[in-house]
N, C-alpha and C. Protein backbone atom coordinates (compact mmCIF):
# COMPACT_ATOMS: atom_id res chain seq x y z
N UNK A 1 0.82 -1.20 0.00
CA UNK A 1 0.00 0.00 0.00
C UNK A 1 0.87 1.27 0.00
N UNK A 2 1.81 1.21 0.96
CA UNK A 2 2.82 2.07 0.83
C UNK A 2 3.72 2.64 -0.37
N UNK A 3 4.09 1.49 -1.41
CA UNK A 3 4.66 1.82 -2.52
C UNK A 3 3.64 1.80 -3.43
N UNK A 4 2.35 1.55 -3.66
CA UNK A 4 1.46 2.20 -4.07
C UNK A 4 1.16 3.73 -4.06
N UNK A 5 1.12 4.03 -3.15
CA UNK A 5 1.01 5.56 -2.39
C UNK A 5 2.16 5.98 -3.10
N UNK A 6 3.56 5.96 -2.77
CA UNK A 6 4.59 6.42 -3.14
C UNK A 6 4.76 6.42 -5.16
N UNK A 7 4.39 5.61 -5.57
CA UNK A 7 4.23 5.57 -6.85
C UNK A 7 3.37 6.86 -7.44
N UNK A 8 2.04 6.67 -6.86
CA UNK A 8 1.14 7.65 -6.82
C UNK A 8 1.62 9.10 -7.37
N UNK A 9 2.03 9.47 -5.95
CA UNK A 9 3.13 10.72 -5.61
C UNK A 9 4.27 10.61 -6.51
N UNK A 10 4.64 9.73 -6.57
CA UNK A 10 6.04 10.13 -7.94
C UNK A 10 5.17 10.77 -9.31
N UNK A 11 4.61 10.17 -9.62
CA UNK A 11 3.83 10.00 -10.60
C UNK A 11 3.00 11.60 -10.92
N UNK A 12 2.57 12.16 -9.81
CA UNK A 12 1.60 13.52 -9.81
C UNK A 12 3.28 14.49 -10.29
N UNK A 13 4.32 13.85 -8.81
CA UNK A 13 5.38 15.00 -9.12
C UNK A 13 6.21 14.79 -10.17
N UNK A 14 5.89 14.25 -11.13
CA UNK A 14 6.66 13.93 -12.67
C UNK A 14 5.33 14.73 -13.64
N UNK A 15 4.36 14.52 -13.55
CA UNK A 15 3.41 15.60 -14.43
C UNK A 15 3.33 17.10 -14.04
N UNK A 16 3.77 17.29 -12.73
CA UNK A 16 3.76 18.49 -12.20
C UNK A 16 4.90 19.20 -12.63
N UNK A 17 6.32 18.54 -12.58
CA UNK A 17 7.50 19.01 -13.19
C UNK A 17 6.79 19.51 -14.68
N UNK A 18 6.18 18.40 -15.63
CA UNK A 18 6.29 18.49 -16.75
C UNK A 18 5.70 19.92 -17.22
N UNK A 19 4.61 20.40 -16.51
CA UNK A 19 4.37 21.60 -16.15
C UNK A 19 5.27 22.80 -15.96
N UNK A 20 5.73 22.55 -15.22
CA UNK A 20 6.73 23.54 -14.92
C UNK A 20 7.72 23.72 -16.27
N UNK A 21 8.07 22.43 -16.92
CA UNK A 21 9.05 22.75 -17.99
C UNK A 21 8.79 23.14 -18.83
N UNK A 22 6.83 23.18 -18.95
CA UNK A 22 6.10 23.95 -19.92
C UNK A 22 6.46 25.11 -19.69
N UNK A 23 6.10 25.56 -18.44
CA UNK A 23 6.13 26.97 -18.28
C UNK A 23 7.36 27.79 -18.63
N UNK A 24 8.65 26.87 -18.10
CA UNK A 24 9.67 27.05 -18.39
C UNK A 24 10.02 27.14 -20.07
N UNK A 25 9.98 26.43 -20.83
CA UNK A 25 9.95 27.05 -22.37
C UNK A 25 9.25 28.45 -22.41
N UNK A 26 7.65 28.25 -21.90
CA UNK A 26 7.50 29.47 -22.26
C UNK A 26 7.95 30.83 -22.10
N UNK A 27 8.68 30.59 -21.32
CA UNK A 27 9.44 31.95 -20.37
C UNK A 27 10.70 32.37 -21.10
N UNK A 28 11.19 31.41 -21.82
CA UNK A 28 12.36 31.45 -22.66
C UNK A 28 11.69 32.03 -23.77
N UNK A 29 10.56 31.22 -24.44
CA UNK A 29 9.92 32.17 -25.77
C UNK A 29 10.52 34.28 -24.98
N UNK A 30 9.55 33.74 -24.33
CA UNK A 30 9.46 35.71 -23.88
C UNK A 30 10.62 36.42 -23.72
N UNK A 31 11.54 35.86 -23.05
CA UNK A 31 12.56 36.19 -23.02
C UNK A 31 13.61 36.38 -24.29
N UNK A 32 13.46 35.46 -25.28
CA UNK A 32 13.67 35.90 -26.34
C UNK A 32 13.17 37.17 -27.16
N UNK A 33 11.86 37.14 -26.76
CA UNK A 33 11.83 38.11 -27.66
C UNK A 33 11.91 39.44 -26.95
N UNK A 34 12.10 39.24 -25.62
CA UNK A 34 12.03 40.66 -24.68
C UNK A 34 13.65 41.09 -25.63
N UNK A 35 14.52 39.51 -25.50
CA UNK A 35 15.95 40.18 -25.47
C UNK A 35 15.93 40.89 -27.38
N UNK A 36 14.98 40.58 -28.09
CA UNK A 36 15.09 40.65 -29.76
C UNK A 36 14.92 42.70 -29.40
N UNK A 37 13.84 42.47 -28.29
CA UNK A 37 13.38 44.31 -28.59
C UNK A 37 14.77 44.85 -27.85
N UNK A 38 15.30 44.53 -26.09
CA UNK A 38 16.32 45.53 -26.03
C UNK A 38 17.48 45.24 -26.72
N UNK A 39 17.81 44.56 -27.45
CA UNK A 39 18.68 44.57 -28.49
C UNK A 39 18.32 45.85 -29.78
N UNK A 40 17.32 46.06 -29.92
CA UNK A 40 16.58 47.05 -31.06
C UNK A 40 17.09 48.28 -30.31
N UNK A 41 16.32 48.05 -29.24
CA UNK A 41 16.10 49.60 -28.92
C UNK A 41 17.59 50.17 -27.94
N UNK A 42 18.14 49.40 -26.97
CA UNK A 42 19.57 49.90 -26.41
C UNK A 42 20.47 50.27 -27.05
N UNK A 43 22.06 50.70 -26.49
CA UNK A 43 23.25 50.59 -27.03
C UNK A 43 23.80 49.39 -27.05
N UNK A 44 24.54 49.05 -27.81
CA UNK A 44 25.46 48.33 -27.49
C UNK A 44 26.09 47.34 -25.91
N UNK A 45 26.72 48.79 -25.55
CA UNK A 45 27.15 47.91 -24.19
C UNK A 45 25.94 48.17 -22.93
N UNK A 46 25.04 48.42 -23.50
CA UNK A 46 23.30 48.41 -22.51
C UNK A 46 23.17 47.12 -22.52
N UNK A 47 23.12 46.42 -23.85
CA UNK A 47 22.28 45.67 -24.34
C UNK A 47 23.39 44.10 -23.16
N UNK A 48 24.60 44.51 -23.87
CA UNK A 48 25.78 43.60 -23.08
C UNK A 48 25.53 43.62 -21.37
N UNK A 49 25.02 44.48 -20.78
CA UNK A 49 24.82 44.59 -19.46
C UNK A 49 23.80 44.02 -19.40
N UNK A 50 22.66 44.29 -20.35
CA UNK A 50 21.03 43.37 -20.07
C UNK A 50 21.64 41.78 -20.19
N UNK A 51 22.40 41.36 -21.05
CA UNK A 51 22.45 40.06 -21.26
C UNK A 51 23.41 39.36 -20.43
N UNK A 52 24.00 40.01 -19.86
CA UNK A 52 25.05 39.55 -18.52
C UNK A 52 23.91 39.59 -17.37
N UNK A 53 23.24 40.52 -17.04
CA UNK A 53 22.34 40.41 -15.93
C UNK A 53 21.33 38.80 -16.20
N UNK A 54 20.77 38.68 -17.25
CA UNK A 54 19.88 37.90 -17.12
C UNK A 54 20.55 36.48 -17.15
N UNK A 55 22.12 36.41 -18.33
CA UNK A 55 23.07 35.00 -17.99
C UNK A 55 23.20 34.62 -16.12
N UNK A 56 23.84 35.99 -15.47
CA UNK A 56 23.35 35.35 -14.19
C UNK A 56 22.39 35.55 -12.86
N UNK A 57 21.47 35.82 -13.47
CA UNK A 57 20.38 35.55 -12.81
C UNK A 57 20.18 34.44 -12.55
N UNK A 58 20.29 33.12 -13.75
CA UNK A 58 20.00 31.90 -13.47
C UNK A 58 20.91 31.33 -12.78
N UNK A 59 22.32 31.41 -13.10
CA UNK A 59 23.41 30.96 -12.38
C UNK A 59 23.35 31.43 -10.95
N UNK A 60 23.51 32.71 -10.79
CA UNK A 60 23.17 32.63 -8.58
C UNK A 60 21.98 32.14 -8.41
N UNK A 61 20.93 32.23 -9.17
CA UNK A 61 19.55 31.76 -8.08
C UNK A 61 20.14 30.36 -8.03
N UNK A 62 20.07 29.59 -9.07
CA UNK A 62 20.63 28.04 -8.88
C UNK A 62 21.94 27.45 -8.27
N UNK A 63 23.24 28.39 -8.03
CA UNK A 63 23.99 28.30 -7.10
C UNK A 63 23.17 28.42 -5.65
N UNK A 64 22.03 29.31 -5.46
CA UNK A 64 22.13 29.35 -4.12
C UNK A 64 20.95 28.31 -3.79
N UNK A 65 20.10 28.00 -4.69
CA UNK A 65 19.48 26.65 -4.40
C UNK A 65 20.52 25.47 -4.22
N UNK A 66 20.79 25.17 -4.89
CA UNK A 66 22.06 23.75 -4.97
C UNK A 66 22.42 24.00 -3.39
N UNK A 67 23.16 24.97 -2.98
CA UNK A 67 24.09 25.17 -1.82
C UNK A 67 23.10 24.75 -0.65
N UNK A 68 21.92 25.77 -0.46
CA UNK A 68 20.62 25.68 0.70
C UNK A 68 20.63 24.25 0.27
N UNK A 69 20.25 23.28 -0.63
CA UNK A 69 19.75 22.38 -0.76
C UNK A 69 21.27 21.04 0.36
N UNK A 70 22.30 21.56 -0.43
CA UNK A 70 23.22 20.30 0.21
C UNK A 70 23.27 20.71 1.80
N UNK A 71 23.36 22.46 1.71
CA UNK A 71 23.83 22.16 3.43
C UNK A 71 22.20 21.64 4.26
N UNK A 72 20.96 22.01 3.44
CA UNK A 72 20.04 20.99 4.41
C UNK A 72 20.41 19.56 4.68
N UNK A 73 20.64 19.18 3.73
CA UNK A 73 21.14 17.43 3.40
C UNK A 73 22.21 17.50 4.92
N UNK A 74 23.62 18.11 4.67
CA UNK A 74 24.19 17.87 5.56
C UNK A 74 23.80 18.11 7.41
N UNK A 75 22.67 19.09 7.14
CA UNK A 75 22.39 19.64 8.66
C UNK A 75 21.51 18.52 8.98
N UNK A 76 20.39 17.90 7.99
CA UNK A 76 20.02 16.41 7.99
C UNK A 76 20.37 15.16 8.73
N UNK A 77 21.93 14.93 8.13
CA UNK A 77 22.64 14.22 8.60
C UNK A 77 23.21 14.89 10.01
N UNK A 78 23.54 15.96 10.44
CA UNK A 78 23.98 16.11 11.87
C UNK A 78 22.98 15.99 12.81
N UNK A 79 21.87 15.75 12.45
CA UNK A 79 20.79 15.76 13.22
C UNK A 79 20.64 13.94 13.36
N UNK A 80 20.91 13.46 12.81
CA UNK A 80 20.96 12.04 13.02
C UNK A 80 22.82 11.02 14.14
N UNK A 81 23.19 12.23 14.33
CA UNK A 81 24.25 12.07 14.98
C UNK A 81 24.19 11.35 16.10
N UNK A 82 24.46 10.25 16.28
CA UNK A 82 24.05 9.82 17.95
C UNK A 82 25.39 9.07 18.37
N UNK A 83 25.28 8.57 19.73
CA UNK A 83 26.42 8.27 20.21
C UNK A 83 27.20 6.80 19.12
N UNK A 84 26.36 6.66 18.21
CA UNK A 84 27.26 5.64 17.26
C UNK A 84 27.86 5.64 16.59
N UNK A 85 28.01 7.40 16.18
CA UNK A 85 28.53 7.73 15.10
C UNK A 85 29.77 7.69 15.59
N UNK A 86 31.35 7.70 14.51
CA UNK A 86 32.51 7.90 14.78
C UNK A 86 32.90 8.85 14.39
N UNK A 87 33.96 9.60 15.36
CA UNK A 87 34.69 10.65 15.36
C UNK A 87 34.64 11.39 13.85
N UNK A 88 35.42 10.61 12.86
CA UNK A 88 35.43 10.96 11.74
C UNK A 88 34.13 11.15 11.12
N UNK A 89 33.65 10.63 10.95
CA UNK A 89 32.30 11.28 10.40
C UNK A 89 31.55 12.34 10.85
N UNK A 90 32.03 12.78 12.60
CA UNK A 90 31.09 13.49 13.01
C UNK A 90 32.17 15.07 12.27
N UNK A 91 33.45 14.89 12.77
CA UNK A 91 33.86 15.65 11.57
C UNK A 91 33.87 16.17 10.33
N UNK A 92 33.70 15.26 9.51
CA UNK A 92 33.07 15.47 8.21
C UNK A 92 32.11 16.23 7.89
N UNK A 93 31.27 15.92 8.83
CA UNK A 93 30.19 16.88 8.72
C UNK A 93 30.07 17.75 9.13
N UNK A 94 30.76 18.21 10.47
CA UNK A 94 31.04 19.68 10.70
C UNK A 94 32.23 20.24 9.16
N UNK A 95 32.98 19.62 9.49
CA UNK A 95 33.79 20.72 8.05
C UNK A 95 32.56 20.81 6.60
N UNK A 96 32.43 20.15 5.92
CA UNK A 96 31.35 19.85 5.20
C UNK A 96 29.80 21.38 5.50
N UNK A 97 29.77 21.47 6.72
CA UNK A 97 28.51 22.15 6.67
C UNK A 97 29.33 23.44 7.02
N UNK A 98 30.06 23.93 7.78
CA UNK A 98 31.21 25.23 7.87
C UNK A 98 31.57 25.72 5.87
N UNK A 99 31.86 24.69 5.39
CA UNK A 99 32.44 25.01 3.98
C UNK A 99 31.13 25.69 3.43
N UNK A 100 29.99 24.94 3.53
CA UNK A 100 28.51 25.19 2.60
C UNK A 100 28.25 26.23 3.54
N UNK A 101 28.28 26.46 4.44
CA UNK A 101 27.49 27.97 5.38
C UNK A 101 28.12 29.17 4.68
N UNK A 102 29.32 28.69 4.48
CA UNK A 102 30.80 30.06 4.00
C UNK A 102 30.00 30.22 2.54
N UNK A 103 30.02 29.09 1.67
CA UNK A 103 29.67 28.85 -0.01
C UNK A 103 28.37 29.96 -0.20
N UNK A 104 27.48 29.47 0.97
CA UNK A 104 25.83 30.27 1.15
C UNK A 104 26.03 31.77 1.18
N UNK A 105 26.62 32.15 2.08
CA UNK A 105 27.14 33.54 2.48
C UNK A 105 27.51 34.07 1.50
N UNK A 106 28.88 32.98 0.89
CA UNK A 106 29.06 34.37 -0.94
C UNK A 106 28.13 34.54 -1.70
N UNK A 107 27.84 33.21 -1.59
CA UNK A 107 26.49 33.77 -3.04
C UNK A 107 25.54 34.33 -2.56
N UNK A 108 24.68 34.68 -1.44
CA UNK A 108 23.96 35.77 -0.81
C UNK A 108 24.67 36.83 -1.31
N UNK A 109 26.22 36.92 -0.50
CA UNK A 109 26.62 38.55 -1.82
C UNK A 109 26.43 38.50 -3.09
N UNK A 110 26.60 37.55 -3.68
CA UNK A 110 26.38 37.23 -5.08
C UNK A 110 24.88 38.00 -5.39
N UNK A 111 24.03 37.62 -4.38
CA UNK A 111 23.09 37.99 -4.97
C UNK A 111 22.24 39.20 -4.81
N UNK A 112 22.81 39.93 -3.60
CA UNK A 112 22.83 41.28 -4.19
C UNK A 112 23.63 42.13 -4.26
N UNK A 113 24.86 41.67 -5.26
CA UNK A 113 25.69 42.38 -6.22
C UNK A 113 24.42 42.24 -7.22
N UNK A 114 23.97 41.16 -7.65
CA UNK A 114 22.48 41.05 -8.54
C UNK A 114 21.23 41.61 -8.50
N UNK A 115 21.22 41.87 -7.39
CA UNK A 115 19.48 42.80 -7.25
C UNK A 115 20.25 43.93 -7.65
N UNK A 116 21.59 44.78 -7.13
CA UNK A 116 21.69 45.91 -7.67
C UNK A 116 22.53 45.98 -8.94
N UNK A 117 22.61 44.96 -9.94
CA UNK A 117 22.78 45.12 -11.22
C UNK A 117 21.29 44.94 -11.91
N UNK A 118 20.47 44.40 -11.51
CA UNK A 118 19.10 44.39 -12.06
C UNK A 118 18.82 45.77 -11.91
N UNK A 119 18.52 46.59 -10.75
CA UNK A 119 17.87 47.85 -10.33
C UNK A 119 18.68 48.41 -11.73
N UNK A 120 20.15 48.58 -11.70
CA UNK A 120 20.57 49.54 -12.96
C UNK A 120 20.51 49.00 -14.34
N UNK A 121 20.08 47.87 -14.73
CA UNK A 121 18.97 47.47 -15.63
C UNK A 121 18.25 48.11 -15.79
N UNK A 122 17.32 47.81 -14.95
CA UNK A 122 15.83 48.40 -15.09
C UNK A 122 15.49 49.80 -15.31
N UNK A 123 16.94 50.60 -14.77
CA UNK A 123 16.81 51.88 -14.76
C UNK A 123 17.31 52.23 -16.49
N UNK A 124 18.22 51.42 -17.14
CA UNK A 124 18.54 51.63 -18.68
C UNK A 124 17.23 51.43 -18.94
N UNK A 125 16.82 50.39 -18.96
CA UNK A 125 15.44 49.68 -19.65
C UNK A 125 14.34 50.77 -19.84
N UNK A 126 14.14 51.55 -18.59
CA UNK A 126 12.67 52.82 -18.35
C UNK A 126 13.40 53.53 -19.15
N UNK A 127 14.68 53.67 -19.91
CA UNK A 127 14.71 55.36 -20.71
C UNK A 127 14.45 54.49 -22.33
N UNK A 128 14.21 53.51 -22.50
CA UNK A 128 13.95 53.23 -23.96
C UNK A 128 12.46 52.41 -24.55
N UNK A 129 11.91 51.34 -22.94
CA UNK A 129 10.79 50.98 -22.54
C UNK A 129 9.80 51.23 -22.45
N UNK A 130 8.62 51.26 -23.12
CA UNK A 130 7.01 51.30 -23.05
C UNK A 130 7.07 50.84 -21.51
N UNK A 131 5.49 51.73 -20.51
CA UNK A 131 5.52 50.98 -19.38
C UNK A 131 4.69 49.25 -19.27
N UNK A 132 4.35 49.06 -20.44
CA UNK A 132 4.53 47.89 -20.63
C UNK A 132 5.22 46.49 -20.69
N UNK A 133 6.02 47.41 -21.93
CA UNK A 133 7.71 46.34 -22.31
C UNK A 133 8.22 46.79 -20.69
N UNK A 134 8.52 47.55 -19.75
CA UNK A 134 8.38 47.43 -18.52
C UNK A 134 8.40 46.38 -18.02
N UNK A 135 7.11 46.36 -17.62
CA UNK A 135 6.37 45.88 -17.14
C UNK A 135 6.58 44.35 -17.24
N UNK A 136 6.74 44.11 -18.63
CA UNK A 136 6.90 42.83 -19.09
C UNK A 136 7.78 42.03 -18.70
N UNK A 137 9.13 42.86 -18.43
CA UNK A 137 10.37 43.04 -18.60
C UNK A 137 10.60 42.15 -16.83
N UNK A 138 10.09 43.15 -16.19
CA UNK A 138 9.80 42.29 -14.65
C UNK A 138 9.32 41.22 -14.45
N UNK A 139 8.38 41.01 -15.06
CA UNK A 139 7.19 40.17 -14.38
C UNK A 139 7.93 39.14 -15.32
N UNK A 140 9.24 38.76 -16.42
CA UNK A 140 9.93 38.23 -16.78
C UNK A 140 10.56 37.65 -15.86
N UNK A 141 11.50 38.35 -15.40
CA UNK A 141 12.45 37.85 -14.12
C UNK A 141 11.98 37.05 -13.23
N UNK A 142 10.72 38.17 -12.69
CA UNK A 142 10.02 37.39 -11.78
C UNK A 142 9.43 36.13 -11.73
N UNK A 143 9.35 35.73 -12.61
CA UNK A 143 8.75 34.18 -13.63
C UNK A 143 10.14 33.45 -13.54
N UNK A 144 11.10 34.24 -14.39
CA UNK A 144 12.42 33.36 -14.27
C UNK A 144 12.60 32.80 -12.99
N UNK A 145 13.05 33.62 -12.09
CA UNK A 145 13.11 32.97 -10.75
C UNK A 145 12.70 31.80 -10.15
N UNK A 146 11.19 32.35 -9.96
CA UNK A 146 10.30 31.50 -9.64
C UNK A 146 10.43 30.00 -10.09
N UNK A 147 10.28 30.10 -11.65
CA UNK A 147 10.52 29.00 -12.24
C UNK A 147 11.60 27.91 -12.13
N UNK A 148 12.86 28.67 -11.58
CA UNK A 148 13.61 28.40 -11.52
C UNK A 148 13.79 27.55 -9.69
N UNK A 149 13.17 28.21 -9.16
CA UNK A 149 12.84 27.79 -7.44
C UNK A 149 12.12 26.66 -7.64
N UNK A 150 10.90 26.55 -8.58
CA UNK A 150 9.83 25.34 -8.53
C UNK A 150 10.48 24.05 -9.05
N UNK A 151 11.27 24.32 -10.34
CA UNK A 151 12.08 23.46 -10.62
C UNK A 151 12.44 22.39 -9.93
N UNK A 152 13.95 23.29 -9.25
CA UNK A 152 14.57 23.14 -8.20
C UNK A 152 14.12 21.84 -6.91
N UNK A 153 13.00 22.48 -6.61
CA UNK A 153 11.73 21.99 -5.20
C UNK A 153 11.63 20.56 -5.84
N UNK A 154 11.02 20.94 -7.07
CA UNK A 154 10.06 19.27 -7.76
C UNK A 154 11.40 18.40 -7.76
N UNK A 155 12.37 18.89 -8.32
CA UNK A 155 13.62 18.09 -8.72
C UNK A 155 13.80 17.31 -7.19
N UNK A 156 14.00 17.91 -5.73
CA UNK A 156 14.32 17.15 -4.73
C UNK A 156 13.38 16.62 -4.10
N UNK A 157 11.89 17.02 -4.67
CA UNK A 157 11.27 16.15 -4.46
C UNK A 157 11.07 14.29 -4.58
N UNK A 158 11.28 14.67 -5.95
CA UNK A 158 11.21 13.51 -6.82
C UNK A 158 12.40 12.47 -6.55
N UNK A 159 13.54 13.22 -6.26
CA UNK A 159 14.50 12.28 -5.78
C UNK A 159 14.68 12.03 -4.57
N UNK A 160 13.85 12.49 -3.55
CA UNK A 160 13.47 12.06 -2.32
C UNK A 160 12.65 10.63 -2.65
N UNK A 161 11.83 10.85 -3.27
CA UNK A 161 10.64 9.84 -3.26
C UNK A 161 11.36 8.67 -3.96
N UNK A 162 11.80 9.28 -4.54
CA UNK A 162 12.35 7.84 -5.75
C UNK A 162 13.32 7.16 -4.72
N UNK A 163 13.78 7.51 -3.72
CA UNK A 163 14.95 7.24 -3.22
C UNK A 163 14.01 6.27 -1.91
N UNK A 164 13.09 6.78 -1.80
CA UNK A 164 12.34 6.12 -0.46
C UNK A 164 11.29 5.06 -1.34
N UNK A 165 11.14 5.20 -2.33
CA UNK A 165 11.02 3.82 -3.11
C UNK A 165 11.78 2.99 -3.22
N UNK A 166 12.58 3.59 -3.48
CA UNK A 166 14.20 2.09 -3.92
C UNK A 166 14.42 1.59 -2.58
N UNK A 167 14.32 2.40 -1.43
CA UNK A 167 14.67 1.67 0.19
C UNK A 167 13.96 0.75 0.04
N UNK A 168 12.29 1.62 0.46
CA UNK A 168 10.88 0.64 0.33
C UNK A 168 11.37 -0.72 -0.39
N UNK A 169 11.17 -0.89 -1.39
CA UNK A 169 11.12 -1.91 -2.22
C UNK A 169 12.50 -2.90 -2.15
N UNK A 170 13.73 -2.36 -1.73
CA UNK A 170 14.39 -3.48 -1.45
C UNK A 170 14.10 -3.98 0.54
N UNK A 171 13.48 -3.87 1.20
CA UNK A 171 13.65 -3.91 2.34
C UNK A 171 12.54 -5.21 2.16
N UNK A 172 11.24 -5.33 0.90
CA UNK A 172 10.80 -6.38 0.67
C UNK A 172 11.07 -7.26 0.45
N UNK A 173 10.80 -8.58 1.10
CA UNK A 173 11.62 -9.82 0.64
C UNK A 173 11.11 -10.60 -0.93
């Protein structure tokens, strides 16, 4: 009944991803063509600053997912620490979660060195921008992100579950 259930749930969070990767194309359509107009309408090295901002946008949000994601994993594991564990391991995981706390911290600067390269974006963008293309222009990002967070979520979902299936099912004789 249990790996029934669990099947279930894999199953919703594999159509639910598939969703998301819908959405995700679509966001790329837009983004294309957001990037076709400030390419039209900017300078040159505007246009080079719009397209560096939005290259890493995806790269820190997903650095700082990945990072939150392992040091949960590892704070996970320190929480399962009991008097059986050995020395070395309990080590490991202190260095291990010290390294990812430090990793978290840069890319937090990372990321707003990024909110304030977006703000001076946005501020090129309003002198050539309809408050629409604006408009658009945000609620872009804001999608990116997002999309990029839901991803993310479904992805450790799914390999949670899949992973508590494969236990499940070998623990059956």
């Amino acid at each position: 009944e249990l790996i029934s259930s669990l099947r279930l749930k894999l199953q919703t969070l594999w159509e639910e991803r598939e969703l998301v990767l819908s959405e995700a194309r679509e966001c790329v359509e837009r983004g294309e063509e957001l990037e076709a107009t400030v390419r039209d309408v900017c300078k040159p090295n505007e246009f080079e600053r719009y397209m560096m901002f939005i290259g890493d946008l995806e790269k820190v949000v997903s650095l700082l997912l990945c990072l939150s994601s392992r040091l949960a994993r590892v704070q996970n594991a320190m929480r399962r620490i009991d008097g059986n564990t050995d020395a070395e391991e309990k080590q490991s995981l202190n260095e291990r979660h010290k390294l990812l706390s430090r990793q978290r911290e840069d890319a937090k600067d990372l990321k707003e060195n990024l909110d304030r390269r977006e703000r001076v974006v946005s501020n090129i963008l309003a002198k050539y921008l309809t408050d629409q293309q604006l408009q658009d222009y945000r609620r872009f990002v804001q999608v990116k992100t997002s999309l990029l967070i839901e991803q993310k979520d479904l992805e450790e979902q799914i390999k949670f579950c899949e992973e508590q299936l494969d236990k499940l099912e070998k623990s059956i004789p």
